[in-house]
Protein backbone atom coordinates (compact mmCIF):
# COMPACT_ATOMS: atom_id res chain seq x y z
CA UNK A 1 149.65 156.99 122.73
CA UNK A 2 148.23 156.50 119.23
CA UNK A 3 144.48 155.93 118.51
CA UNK A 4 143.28 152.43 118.31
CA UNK A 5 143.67 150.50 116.80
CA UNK A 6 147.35 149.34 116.93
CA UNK A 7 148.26 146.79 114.51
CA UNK A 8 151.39 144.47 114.83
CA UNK A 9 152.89 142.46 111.66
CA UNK A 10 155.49 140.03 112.04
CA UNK A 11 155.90 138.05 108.74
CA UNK A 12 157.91 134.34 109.51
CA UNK A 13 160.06 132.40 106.29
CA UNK A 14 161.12 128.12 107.19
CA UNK A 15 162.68 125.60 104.43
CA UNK A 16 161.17 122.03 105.30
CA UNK A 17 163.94 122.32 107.88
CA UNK A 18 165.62 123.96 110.46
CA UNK A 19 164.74 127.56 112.03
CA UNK A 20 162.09 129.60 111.00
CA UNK A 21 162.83 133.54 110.86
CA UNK A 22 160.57 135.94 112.50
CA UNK A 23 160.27 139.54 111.30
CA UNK A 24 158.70 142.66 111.79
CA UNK A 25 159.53 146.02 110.14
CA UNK A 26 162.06 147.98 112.02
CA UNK A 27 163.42 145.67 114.52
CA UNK A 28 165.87 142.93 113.92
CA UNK A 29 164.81 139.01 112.80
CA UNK A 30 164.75 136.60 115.28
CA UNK A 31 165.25 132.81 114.78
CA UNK A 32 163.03 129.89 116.27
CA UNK A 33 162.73 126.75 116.42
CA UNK A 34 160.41 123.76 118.03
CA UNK A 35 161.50 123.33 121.65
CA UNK A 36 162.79 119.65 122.88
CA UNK A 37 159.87 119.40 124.30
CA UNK A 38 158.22 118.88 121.63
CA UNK A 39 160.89 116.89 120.09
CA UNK A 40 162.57 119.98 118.80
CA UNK A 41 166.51 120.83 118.75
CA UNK A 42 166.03 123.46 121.19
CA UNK A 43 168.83 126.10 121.50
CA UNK A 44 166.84 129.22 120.16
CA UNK A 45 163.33 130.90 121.08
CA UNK A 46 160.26 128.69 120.69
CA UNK A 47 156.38 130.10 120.15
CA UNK A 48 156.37 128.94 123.65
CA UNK A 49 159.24 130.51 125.20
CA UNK A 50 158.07 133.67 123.39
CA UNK A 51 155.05 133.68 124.97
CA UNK A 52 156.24 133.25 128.16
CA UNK A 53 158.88 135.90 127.33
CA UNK A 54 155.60 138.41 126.39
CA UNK A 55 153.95 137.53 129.73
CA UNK A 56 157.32 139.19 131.93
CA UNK A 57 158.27 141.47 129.46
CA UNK A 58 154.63 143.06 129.50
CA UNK A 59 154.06 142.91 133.35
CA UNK A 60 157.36 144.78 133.65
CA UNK A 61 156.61 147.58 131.06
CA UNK A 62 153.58 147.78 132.94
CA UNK A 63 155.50 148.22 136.48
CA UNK A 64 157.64 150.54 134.80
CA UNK A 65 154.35 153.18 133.69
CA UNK A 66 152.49 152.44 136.78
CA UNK A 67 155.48 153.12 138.94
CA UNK A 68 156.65 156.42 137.28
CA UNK A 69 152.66 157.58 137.11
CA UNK A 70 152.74 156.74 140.41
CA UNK A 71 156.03 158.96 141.18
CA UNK A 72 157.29 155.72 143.02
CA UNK A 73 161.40 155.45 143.23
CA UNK A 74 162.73 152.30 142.52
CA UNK A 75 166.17 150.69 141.79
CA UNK A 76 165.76 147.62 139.62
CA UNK A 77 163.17 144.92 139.07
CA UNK A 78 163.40 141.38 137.98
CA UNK A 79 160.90 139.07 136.81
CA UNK A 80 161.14 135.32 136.41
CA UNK A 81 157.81 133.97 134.91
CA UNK A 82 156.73 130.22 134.37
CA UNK A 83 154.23 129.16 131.97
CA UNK A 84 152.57 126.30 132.49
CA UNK A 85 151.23 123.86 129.27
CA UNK A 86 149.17 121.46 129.77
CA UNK A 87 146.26 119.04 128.17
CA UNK A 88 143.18 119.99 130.06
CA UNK A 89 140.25 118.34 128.10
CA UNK A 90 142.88 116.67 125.21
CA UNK A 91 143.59 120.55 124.01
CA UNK A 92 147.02 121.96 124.58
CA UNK A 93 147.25 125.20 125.99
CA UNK A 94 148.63 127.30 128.71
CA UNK A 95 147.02 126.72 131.86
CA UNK A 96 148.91 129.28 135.01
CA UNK A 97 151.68 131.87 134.54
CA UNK A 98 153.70 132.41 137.90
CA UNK A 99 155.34 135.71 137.66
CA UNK A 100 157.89 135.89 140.58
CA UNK A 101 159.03 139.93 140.60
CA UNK A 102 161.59 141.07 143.26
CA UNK A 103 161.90 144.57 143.36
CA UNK A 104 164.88 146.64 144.86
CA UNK A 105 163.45 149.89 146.44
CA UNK A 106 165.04 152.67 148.35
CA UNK A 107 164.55 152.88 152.25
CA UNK A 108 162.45 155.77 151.93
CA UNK A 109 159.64 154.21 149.55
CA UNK A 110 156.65 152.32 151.30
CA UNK A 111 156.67 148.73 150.56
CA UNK A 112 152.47 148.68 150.99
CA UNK A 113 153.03 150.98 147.76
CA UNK A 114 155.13 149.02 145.59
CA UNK A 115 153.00 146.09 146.53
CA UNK A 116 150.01 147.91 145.30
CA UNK A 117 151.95 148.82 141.85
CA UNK A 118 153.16 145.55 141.61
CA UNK A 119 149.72 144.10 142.05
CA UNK A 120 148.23 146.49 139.40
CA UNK A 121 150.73 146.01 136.98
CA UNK A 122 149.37 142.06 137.11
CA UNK A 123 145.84 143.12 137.13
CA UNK A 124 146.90 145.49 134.25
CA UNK A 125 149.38 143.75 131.84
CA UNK A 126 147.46 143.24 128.41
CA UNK A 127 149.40 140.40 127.41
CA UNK A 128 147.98 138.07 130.37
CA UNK A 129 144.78 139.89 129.72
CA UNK A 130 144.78 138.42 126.16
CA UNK A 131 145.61 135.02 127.43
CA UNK A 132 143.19 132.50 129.20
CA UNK A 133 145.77 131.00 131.65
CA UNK A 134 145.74 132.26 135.08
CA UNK A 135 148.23 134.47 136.60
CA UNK A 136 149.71 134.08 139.91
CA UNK A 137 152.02 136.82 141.23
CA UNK A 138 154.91 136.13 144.28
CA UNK A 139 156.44 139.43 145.20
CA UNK A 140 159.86 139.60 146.93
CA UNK A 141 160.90 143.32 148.02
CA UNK A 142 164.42 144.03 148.57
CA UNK A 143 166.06 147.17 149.88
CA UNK A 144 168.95 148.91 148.69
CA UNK A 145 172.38 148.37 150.83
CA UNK A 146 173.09 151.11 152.83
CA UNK A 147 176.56 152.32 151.75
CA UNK A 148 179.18 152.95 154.48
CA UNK A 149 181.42 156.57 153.47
């Protein structure tokens, strides 16, 4: 890991219309836009979806470390993550993030263990760490089908 501190630039470019384009250097542009719910044409990543979208991507990079620091097998992982906005005392902000991860393990691994990783990796992720809404996690763990030779 490099020293801190890390620094992150993303650089954004809008006419009086349409999308605005996100960049940072070295990975590709994306395109947003205000979401419907905010009157907004929808159809392309929002500073709210984004968010959202940091919250799972974060908690599973942080599975990911934990796990393989951990030496715990696993098959796949999927994350579905809600983020709540609301108007607590007239100011708009996120209020909860439910993270739902289900987690396909091997027969051999200990669920107590993945629940443990999967627990940490909440307690852990710096994204929801950075955020003031709380985080709820639901954990579903799955086990991988027997195959029949």
């Amino acid at each position: 890991m490099h020293p801190f501190p890390h620094r992150y630039v993303v650089s954004s470019t809008a006419a009086p219309d349409g999308s605005i384009v996100l960049a940072s250097p070295g990975i590709p542009s994306l395109e947003t836009v205000t979401p419907p719910e905010f009157d907004g044409p929808g159809g392309l990543w929002s500073p709210e979806t984004l968010l959202v979208a940091a919250v799972a991507d974060c908690f599973l990079l942080t599975f990911r470390g934990i796990a393989r620091a951990s030496r715990m097998p696993w098959t796949s992982i999927s994350v579905e993550c809600l983020g709540t906005l609301e108007r607590p005392e007239r100011v708009t902000r996120f209020t909860r993030f439910d993270i739902r991860a289900t987690v396909v393990l091997p027969d051999d691994v200990d669920e107590n263990q993945a629940q443990r990783i999967l627990t940490r990796a909440e307690e852990t992720c710096l994204i929801t760490r950075s955020l003031n809404g709380e985080t709820h996690l639901d954990i579903e763990i799955q086990r991988v089908a027997a195959q029949i030779v």
